[in-house]
N, C-alpha and C. Protein backbone atom coordinates (compact mmCIF):
# COMPACT_ATOMS: atom_id res chain seq x y z
N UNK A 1 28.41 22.42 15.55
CA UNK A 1 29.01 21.10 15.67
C UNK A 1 29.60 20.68 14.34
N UNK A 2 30.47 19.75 14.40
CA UNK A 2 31.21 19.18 13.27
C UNK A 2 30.01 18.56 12.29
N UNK A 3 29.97 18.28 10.77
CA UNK A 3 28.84 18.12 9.84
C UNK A 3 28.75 16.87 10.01
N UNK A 4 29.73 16.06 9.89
CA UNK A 4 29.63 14.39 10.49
C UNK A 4 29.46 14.45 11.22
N UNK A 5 29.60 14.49 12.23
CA UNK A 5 28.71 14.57 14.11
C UNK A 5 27.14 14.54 13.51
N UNK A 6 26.76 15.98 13.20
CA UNK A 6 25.61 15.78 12.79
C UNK A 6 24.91 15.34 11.76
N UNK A 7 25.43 14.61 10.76
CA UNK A 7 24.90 13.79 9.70
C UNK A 7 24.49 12.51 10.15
N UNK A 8 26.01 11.62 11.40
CA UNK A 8 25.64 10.73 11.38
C UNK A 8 24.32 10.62 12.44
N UNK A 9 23.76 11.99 13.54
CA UNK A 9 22.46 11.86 14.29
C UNK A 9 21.66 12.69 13.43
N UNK A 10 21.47 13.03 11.86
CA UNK A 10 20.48 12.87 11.38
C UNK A 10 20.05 11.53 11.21
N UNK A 11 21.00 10.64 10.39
CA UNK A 11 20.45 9.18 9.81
C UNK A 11 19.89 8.06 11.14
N UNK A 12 20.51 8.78 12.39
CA UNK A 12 19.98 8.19 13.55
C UNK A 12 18.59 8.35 13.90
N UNK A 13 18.16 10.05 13.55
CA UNK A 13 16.97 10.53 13.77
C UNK A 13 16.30 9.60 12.77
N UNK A 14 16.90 9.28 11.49
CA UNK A 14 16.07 9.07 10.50
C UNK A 14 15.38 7.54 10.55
N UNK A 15 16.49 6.62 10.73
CA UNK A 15 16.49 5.62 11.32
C UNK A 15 15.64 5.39 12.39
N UNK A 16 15.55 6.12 13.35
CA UNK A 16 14.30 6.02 14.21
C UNK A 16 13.42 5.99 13.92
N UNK A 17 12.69 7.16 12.88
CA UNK A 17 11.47 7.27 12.83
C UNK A 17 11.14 6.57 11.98
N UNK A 18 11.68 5.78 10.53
CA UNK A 18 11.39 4.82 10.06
C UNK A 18 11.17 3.67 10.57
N UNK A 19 11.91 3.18 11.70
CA UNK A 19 11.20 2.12 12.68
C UNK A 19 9.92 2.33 13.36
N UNK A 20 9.88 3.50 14.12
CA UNK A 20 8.46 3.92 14.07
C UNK A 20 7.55 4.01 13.83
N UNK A 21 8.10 4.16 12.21
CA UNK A 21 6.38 3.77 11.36
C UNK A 21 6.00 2.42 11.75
N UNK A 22 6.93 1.38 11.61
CA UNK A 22 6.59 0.33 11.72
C UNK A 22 5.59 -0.49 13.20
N UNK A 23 6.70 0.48 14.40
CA UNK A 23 6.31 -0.16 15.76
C UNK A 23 4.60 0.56 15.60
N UNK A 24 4.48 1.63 14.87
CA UNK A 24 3.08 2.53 15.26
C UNK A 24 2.18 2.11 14.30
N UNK A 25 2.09 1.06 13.56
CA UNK A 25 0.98 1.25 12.02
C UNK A 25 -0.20 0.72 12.81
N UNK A 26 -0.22 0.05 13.81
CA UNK A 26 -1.53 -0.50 13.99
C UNK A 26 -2.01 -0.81 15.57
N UNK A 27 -2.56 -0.06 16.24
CA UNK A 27 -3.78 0.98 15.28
C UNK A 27 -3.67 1.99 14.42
N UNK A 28 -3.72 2.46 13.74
CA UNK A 28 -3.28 3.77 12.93
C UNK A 28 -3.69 4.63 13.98
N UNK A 29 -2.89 5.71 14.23
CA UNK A 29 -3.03 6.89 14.95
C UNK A 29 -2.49 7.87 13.92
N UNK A 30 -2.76 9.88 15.13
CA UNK A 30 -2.19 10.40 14.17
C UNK A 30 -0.63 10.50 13.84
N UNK A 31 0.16 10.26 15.08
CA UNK A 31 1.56 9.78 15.06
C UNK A 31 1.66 9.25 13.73
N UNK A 32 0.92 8.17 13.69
CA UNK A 32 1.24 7.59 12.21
C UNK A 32 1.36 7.93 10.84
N UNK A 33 1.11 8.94 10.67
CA UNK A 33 0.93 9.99 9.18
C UNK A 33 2.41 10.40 9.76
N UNK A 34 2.90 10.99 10.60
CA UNK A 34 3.85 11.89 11.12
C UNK A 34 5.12 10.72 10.42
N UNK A 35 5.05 9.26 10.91
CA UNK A 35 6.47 8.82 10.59
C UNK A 35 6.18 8.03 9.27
N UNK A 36 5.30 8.10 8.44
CA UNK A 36 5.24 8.01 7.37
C UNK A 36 5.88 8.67 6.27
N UNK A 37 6.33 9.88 6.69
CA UNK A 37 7.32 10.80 5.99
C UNK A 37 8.38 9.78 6.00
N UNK A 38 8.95 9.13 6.88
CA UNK A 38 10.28 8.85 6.50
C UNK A 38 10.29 7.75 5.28
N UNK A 39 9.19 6.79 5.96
CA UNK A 39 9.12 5.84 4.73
C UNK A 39 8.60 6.01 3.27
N UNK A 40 7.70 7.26 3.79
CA UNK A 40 7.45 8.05 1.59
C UNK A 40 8.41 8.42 1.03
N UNK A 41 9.80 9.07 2.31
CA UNK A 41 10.87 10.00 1.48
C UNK A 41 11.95 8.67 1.28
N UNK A 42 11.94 7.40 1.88
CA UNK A 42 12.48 6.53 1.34
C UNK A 42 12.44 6.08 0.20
N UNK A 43 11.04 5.22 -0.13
CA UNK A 43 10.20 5.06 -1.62
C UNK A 43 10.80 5.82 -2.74
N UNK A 44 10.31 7.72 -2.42
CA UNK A 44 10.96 8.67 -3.33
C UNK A 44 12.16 8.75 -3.89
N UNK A 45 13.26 8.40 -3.01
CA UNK A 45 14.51 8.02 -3.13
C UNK A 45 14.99 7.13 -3.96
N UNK A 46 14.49 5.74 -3.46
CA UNK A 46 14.91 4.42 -4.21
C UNK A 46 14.01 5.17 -6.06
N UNK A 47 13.23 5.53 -5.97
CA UNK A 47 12.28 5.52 -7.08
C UNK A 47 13.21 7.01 -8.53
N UNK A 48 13.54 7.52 -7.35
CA UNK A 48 14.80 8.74 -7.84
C UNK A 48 15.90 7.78 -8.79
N UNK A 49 16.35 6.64 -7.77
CA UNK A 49 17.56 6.47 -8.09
C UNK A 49 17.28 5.28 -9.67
N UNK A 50 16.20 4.95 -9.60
CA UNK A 50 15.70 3.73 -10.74
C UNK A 50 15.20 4.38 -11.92
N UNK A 51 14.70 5.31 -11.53
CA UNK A 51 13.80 5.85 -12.99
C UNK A 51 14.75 7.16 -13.24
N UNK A 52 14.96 8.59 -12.47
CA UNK A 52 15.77 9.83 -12.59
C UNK A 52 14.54 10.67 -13.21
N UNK A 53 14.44 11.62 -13.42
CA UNK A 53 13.38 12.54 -14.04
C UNK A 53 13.98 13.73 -13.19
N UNK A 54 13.20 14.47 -13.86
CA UNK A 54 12.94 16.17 -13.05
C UNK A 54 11.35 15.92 -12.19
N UNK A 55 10.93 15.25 -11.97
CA UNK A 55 10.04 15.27 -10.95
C UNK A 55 10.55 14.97 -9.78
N UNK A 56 10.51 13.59 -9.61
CA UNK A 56 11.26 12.66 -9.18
C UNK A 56 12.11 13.73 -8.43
N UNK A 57 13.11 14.23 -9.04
CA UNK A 57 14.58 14.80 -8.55
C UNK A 57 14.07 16.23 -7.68
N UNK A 58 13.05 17.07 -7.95
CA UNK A 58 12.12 17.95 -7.04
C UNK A 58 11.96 17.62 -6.01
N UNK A 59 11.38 16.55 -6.24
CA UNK A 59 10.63 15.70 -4.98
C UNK A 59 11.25 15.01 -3.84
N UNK A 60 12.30 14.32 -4.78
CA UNK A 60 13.35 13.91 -3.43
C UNK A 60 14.47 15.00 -2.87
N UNK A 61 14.73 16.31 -3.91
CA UNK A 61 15.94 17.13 -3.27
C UNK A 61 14.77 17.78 -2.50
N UNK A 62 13.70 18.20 -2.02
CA UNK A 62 12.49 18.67 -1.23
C UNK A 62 12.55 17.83 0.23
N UNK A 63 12.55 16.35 -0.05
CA UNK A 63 12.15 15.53 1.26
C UNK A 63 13.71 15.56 1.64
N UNK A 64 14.83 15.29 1.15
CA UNK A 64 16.03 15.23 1.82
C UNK A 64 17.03 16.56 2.23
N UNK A 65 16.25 17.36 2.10
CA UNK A 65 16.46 18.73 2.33
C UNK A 65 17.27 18.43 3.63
N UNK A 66 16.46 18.06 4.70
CA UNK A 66 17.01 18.50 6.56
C UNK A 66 18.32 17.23 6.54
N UNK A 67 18.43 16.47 6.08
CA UNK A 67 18.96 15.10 6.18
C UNK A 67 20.48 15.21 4.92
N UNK A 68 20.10 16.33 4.27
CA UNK A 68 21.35 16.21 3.01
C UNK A 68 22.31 16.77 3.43
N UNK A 69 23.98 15.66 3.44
CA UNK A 69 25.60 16.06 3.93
C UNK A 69 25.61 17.09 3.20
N UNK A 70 26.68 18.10 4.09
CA UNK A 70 27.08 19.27 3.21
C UNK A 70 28.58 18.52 2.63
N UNK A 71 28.87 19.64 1.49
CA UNK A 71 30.04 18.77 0.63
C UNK A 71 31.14 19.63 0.98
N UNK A 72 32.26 19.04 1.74
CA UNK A 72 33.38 19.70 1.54
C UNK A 72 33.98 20.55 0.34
N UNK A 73 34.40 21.60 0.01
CA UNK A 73 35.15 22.00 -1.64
C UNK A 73 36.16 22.62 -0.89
N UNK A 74 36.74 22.89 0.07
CA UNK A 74 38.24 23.41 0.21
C UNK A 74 38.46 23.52 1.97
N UNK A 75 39.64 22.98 2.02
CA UNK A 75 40.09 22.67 3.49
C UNK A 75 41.21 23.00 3.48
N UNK A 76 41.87 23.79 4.56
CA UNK A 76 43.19 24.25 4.70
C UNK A 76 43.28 24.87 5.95
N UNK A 77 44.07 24.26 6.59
CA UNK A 77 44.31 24.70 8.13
C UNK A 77 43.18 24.49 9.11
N UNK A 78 42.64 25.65 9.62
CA UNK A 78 41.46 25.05 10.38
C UNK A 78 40.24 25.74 9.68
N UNK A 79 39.90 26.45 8.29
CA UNK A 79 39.39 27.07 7.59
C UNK A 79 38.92 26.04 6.47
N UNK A 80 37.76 25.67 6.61
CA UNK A 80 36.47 24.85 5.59
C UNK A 80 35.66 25.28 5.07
N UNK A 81 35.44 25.55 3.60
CA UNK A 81 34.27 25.92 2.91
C UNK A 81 33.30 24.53 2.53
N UNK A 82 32.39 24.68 2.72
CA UNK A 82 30.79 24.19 2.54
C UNK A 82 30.48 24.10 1.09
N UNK A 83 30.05 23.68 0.21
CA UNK A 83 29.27 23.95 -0.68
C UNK A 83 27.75 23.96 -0.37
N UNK A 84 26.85 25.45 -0.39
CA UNK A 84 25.30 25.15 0.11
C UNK A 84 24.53 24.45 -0.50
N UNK A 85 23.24 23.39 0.03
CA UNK A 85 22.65 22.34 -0.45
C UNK A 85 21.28 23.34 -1.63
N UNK A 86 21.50 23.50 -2.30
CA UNK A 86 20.59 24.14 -2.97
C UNK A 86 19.16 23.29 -3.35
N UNK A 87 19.18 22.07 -3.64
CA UNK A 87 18.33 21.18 -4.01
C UNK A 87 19.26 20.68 -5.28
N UNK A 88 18.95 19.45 -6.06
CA UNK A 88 19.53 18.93 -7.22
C UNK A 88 19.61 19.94 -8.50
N UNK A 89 18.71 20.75 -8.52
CA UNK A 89 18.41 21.31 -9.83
C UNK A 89 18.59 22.78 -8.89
N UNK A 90 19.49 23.43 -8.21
CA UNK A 90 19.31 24.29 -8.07
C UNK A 90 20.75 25.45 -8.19
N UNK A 91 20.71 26.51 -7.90
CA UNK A 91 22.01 27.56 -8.46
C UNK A 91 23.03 27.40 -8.27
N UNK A 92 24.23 27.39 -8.97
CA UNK A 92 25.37 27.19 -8.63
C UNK A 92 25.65 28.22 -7.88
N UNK A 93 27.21 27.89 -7.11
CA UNK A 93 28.52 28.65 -6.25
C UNK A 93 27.60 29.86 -5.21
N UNK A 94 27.29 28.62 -4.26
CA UNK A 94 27.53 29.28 -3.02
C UNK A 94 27.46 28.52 -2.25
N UNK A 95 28.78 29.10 -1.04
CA UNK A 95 29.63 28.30 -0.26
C UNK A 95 29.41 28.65 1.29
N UNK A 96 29.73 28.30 1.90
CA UNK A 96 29.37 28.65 3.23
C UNK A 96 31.32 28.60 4.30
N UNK A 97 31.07 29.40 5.27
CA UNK A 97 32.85 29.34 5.47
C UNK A 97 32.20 29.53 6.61
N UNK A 98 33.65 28.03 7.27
CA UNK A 98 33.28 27.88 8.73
C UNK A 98 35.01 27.98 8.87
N UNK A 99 34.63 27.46 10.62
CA UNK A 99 36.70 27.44 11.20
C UNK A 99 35.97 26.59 11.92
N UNK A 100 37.28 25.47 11.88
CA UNK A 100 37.09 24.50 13.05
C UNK A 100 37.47 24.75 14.63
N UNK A 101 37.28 24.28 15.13
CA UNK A 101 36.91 25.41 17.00
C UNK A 101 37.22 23.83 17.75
N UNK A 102 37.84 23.54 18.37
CA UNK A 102 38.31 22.00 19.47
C UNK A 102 37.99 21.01 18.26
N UNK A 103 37.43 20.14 18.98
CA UNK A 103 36.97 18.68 18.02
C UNK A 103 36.25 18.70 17.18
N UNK A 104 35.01 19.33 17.97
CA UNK A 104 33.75 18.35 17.36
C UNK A 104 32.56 20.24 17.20
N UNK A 105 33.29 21.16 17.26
CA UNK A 105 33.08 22.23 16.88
C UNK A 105 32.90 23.12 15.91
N UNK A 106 32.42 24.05 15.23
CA UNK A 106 32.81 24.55 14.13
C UNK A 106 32.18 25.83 14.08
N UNK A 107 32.75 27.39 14.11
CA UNK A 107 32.08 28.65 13.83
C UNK A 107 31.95 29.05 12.60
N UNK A 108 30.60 29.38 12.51
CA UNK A 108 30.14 29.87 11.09
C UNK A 108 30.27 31.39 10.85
N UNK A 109 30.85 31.51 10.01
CA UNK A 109 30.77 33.17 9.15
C UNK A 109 30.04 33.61 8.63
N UNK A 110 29.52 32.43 7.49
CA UNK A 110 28.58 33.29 6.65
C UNK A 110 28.69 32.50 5.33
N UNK A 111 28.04 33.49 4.42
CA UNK A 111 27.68 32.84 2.97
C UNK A 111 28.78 33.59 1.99
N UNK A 112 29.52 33.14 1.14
CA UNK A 112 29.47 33.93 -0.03
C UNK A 112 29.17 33.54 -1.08
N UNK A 113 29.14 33.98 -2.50
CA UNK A 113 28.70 33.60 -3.66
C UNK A 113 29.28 33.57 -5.04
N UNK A 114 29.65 32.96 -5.50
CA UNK A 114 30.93 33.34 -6.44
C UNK A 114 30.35 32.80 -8.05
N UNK A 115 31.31 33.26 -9.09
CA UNK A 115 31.06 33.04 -10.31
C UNK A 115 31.01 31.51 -10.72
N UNK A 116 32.16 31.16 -10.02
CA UNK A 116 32.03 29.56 -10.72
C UNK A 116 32.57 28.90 -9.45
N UNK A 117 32.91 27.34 -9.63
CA UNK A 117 33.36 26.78 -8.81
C UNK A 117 34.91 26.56 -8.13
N UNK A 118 34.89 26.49 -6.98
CA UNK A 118 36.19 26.28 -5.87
C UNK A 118 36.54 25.32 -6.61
N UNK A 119 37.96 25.35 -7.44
CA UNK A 119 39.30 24.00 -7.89
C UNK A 119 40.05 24.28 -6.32
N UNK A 120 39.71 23.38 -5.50
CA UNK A 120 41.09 23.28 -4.27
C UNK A 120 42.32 23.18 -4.60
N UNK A 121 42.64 22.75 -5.31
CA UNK A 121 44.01 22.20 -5.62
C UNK A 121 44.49 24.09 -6.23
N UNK A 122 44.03 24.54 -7.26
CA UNK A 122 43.95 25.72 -7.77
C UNK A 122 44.00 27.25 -6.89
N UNK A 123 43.38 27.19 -5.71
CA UNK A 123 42.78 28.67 -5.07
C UNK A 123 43.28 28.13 -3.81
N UNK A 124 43.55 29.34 -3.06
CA UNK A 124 43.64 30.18 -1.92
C UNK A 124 42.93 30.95 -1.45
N UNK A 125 42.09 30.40 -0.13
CA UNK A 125 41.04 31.24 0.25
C UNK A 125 41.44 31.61 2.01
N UNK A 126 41.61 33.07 2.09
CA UNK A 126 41.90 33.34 4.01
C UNK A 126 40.97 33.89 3.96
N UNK A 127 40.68 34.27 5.68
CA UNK A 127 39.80 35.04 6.10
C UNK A 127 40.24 36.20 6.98
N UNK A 128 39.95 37.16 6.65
CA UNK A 128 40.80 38.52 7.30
C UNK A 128 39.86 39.31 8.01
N UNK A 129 39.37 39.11 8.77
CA UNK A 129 38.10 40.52 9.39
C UNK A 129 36.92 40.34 9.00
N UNK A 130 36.08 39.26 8.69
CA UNK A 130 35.01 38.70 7.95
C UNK A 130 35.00 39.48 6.49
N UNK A 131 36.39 39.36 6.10
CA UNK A 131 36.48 39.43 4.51
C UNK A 131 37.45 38.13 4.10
N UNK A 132 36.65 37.57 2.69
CA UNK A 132 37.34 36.57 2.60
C UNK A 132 38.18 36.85 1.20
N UNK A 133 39.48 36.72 1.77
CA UNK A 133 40.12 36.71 0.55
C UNK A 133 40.71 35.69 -0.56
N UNK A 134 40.09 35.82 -1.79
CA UNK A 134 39.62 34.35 -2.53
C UNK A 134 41.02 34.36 -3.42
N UNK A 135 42.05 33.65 -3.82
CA UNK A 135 43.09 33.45 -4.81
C UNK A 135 43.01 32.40 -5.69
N UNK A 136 42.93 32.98 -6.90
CA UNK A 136 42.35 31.82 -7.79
C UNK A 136 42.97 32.94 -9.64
N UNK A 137 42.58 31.63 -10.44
CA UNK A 137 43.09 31.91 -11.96
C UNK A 137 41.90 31.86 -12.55
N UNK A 138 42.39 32.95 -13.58
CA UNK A 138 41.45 33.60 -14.04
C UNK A 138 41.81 33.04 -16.11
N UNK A 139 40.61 32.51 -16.47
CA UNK A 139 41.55 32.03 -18.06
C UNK A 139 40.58 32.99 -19.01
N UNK A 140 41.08 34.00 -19.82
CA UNK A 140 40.92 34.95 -20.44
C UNK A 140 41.32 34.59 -22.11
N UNK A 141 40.59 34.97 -23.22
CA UNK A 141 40.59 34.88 -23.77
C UNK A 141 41.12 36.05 -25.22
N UNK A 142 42.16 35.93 -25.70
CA UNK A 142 42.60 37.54 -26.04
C UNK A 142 42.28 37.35 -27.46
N UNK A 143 41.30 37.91 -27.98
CA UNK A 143 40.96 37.91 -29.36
C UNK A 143 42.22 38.40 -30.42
N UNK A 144 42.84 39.42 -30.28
CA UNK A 144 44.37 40.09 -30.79
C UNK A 144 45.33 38.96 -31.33
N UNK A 145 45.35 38.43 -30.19
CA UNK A 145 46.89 37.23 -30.27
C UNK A 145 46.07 36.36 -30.57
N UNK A 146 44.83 35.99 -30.48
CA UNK A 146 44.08 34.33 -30.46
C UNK A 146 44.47 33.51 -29.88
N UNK A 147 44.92 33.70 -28.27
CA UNK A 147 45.39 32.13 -27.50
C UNK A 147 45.01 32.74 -26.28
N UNK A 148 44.57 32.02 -25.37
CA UNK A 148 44.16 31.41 -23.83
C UNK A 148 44.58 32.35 -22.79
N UNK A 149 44.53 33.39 -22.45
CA UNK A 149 45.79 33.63 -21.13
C UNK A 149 44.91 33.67 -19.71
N UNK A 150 46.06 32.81 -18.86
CA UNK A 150 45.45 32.55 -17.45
C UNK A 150 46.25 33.61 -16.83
N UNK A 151 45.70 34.44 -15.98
CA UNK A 151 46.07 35.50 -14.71
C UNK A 151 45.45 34.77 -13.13
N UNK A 152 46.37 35.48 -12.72
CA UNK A 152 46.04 35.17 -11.40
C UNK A 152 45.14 36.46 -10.65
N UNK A 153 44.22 36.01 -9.36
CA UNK A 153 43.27 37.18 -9.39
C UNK A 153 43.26 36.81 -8.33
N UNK A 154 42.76 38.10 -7.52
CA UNK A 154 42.74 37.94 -5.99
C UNK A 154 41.53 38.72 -5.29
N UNK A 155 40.05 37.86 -5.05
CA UNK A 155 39.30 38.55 -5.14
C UNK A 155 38.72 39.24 -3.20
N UNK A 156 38.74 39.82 -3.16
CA UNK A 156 38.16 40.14 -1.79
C UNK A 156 36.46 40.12 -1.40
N UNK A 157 36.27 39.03 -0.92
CA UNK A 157 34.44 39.14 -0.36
C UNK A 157 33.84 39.54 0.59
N UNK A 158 33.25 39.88 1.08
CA UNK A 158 32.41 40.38 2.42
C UNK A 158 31.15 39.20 2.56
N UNK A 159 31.66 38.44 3.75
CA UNK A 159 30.35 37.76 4.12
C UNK A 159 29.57 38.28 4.46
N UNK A 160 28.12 37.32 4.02
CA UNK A 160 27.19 37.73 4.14
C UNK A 160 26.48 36.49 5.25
N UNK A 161 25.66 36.97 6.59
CA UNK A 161 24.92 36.13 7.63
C UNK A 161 24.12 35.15 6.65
């Protein structure tokens, strides 16, 4: 399904069960520990966004894991790369490549993994036979002459499930 489709019936899911806690606190049951998650990973959040730390930032990229938008980094035609949710503190460049399919659709390919980050404006990325072919500049450094040189590079990937 499309990532907005399902973002906006995560925050629906989420939204629910935070009311939940509320309709369920009393009597306490065990239900009640269950929708307490939403309102601890709330707390965690607001408490993320006031203080910041590396705890803190563990803790909430952990609880917002199922609930975190994926980020668009390159759109062209009916071909969308993903950036994957790693957690806040976690590895750079890897992307996920879908195709959009009717509306509210979307087929997944796969993962790839790259050196640095997708400039959209910069690269050209197709998909040929579940190989993705990546077009992008390359800025090189020539010790000889001592100045900058950008090439253009054209890398071929093999997704990976």
């Amino acid at each position: 399904m499309n990532t907005k489709l399902i973002f906006i019936l995560k925050c629906i899911i989420y939204l629910s069960g935070f009311t939940l806690f509320f309709l369920n606190r009393k009597p306490i049951k065990k239900i009640t520990f269950y929708y307490s998650y939403y309102l601890f990973s709330l707390i965690i959040l607001i408490l993320f966004r006031i203080f910041g730390g590396i705890f803190l930032g563990l803790l909430s990229s952990l609880i917002l894991f199922p609930i975190y938008p994926k980020e668009v980094k390159y759109e062209k035609d009916n071909l969308k790369v993903y950036e994957k949710f790693t957690g806040f503190l976690g590895a750079c460049c890897q992307y996920e490549i879908v195709e959009n399919k009717l509306l509210i659709f979307e087929k997944k390919y796969g993962f790839i993994k790259l050196e640095g980050q997708i400039e959209a404006e910069k690269s050209e990325i197709k998909l040929v036979n579940n190989i993705v072919e990546y077009k992008h500049k390359v800025r090189n450094y020539n010790y000889e002459y001592q100045k900058e040189i950008e090439t253009d590079t054209l890398e071929k990937i093999e997704v990976s499930e």
